[in-house]
C-alpha atoms as a PDB file:
ATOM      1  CA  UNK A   1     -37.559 -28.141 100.534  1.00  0.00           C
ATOM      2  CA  UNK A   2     -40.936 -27.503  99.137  1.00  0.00           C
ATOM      3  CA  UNK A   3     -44.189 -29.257 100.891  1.00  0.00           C
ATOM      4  CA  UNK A   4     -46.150 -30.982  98.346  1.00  0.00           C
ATOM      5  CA  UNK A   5     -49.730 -31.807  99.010  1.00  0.00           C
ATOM      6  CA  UNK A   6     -50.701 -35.624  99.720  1.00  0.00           C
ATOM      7  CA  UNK A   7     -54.768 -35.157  98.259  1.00  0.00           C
ATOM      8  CA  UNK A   8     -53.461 -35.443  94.854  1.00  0.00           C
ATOM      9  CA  UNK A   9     -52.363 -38.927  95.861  1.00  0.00           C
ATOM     10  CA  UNK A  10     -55.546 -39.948  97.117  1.00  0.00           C
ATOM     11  CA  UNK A  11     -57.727 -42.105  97.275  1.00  0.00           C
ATOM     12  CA  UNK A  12     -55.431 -45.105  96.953  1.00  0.00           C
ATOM     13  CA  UNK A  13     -56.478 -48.540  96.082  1.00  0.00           C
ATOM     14  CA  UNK A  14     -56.327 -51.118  99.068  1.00  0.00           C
ATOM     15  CA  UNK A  15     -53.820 -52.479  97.553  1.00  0.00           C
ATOM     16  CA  UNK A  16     -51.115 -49.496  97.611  1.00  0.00           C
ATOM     17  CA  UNK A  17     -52.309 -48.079 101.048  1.00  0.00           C
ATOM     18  CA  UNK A  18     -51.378 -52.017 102.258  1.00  0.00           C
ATOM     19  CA  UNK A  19     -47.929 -51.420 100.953  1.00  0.00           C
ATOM     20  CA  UNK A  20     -47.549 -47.732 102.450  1.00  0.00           C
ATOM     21  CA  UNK A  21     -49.027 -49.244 105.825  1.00  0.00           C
ATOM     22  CA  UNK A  22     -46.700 -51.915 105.793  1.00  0.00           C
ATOM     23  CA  UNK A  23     -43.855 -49.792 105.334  1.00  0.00           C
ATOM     24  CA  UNK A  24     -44.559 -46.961 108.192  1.00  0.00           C
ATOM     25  CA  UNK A  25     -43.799 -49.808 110.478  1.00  0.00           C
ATOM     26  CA  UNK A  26     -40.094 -49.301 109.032  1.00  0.00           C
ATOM     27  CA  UNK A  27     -38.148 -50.437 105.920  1.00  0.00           C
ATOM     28  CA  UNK A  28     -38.981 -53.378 103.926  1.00  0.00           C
ATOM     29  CA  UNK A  29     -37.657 -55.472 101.196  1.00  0.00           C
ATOM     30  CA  UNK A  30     -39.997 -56.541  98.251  1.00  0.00           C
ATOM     31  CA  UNK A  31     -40.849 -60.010  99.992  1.00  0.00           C
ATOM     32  CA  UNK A  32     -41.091 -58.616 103.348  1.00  0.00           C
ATOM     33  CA  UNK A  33     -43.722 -56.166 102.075  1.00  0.00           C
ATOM     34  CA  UNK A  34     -45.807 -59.231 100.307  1.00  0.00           C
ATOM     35  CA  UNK A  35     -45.234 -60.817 103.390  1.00  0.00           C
ATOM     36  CA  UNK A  36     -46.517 -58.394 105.997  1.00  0.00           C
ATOM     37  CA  UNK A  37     -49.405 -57.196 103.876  1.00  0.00           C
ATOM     38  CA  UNK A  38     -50.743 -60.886 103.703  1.00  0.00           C
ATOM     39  CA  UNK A  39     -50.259 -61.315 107.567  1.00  0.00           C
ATOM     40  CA  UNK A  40     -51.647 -58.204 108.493  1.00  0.00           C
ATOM     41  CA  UNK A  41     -54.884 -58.596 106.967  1.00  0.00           C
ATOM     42  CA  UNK A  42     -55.162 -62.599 107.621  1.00  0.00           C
ATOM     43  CA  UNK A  43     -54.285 -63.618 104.141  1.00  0.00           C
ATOM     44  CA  UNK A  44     -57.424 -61.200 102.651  1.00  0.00           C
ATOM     45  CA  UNK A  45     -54.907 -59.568 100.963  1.00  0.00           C
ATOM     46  CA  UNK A  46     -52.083 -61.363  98.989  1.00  0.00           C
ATOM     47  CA  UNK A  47     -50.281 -59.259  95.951  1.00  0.00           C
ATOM     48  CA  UNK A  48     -48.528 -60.094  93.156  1.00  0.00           C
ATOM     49  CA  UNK A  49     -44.986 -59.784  92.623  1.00  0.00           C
ATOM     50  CA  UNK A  50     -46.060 -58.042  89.375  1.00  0.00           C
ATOM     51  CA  UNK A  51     -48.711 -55.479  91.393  1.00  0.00           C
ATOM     52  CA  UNK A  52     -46.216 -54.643  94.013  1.00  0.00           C
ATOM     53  CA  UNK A  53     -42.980 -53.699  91.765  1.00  0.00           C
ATOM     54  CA  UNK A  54     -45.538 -52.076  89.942  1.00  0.00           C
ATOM     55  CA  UNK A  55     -46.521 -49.807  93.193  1.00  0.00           C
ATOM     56  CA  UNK A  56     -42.541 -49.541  94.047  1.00  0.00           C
ATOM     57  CA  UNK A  57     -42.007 -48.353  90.526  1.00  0.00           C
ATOM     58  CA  UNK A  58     -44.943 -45.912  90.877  1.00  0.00           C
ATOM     59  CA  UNK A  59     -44.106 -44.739  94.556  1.00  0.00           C
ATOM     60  CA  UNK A  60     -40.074 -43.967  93.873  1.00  0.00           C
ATOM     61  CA  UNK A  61     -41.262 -42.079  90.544  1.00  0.00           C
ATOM     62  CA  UNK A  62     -44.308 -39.460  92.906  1.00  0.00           C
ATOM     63  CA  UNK A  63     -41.354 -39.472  95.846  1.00  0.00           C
ATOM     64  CA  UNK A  64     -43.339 -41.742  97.946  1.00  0.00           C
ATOM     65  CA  UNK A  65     -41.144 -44.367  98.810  1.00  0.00           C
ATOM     66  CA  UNK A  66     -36.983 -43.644  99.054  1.00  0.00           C
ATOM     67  CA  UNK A  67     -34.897 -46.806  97.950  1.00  0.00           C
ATOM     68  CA  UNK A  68     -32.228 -47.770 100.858  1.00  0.00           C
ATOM     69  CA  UNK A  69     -28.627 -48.281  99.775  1.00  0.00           C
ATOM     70  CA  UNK A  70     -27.716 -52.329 101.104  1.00  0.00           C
ATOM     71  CA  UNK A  71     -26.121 -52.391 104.087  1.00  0.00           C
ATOM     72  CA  UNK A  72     -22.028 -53.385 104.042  1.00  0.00           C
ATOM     73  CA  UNK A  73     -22.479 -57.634 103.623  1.00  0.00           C
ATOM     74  CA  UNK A  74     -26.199 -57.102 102.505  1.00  0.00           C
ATOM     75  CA  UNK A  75     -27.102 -59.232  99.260  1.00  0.00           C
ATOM     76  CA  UNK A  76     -26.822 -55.956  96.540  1.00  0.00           C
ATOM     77  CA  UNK A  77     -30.046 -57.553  94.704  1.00  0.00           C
ATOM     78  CA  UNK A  78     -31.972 -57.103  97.547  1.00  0.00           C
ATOM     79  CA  UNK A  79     -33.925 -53.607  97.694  1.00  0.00           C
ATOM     80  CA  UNK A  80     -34.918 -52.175 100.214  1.00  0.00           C
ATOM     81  CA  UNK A  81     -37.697 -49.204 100.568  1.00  0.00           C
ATOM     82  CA  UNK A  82     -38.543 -46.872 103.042  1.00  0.00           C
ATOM     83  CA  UNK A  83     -41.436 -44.378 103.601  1.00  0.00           C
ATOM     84  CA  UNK A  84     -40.510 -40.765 102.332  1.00  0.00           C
ATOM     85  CA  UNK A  85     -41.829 -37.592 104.000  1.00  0.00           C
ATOM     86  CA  UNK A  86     -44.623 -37.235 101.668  1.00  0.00           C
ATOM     87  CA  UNK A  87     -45.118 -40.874 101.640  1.00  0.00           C
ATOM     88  CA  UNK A  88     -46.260 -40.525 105.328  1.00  0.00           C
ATOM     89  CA  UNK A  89     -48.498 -38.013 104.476  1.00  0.00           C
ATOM     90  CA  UNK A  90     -50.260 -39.316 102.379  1.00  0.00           C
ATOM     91  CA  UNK A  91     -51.050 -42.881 103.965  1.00  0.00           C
ATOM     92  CA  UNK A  92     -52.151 -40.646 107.151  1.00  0.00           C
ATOM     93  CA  UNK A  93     -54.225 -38.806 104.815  1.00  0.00           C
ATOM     94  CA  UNK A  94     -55.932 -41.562 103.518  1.00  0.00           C
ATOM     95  CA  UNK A  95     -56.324 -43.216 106.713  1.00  0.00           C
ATOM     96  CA  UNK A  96     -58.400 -40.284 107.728  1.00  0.00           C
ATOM     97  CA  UNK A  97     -59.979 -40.343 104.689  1.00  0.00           C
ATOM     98  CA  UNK A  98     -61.096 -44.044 105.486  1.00  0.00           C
ATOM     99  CA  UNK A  99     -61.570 -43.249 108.892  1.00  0.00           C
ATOM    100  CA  UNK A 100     -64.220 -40.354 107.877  1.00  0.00           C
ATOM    101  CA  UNK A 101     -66.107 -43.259 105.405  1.00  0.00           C
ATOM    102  CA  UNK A 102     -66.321 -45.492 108.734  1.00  0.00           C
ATOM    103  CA  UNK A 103     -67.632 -42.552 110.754  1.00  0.00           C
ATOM    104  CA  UNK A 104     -70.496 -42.035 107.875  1.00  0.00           C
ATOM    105  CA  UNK A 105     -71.310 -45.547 107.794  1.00  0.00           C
ATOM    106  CA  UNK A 106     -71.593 -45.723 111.520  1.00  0.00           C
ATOM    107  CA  UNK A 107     -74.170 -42.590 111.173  1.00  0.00           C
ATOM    108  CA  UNK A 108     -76.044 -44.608 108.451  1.00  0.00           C
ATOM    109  CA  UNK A 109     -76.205 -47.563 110.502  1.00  0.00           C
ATOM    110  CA  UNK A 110     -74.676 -49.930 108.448  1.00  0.00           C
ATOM    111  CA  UNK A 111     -71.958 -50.637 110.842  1.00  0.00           C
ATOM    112  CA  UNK A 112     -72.155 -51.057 114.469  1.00  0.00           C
ATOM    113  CA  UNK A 113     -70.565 -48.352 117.462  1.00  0.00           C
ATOM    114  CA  UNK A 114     -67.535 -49.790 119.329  1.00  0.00           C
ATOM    115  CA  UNK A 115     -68.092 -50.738 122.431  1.00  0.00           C
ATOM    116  CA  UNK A 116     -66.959 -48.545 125.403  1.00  0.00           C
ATOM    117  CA  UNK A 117     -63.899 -50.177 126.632  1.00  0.00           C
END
């Protein structure tokens, strides 16, 4: 198996690096994803049926995302999606992308330090 390189991928729009965040916590159906997305950032973030299937269709084509056969009794509409390899690589890189943009804003002072805990 050949290692492909996530910073082609990158940056991603908030928007796909919700869905790729939502589904390192395991595998998802499509309204799971819309679900978890909108309760993990308070409701800040709600997206379309039409924007997701859009970022499903996008992530199976770059080998992102791997679609899950249904499980014996499972509805066979239902799909589910699970992080690939390379899928996990790249949301890791782009949270340290993000994370380096926080670290520069904290040295510009336009955001605050954390507190020591």
């Amino acid at each position: 198996m050949i290692k492909r390189d996530p910073t082609p991928f990158l940056p991603l729009t908030p928007a796909a690096f919700h869905v790729l965040l939502t589904l390192a916590d395991g595998p998802r159906h499509g309204y799971q994803i819309l679900k978890d997305v909108e309760e993990r950032t308070d409701g800040e973030v709600v997206l379309s049926t039409g924007t997701l299937y859009g970022l499903i269709k996008r992530f199976l084509d770059d080998e992102l995302i791997l679609e899950m056969r249904p499980a014996a009794g499972d509805d066979e509409r239902r799909r589910t999606y699970k992080l690939s390899v390379l899928g996990r690589e790249v949301a890791e890189a782009e949270a340290t992308r993000l994370e380096r943009l926080v670290r520069a804003a904290r040295g510009a002072n336009l955001l605050t330090r954390p507190r020591a805990t």
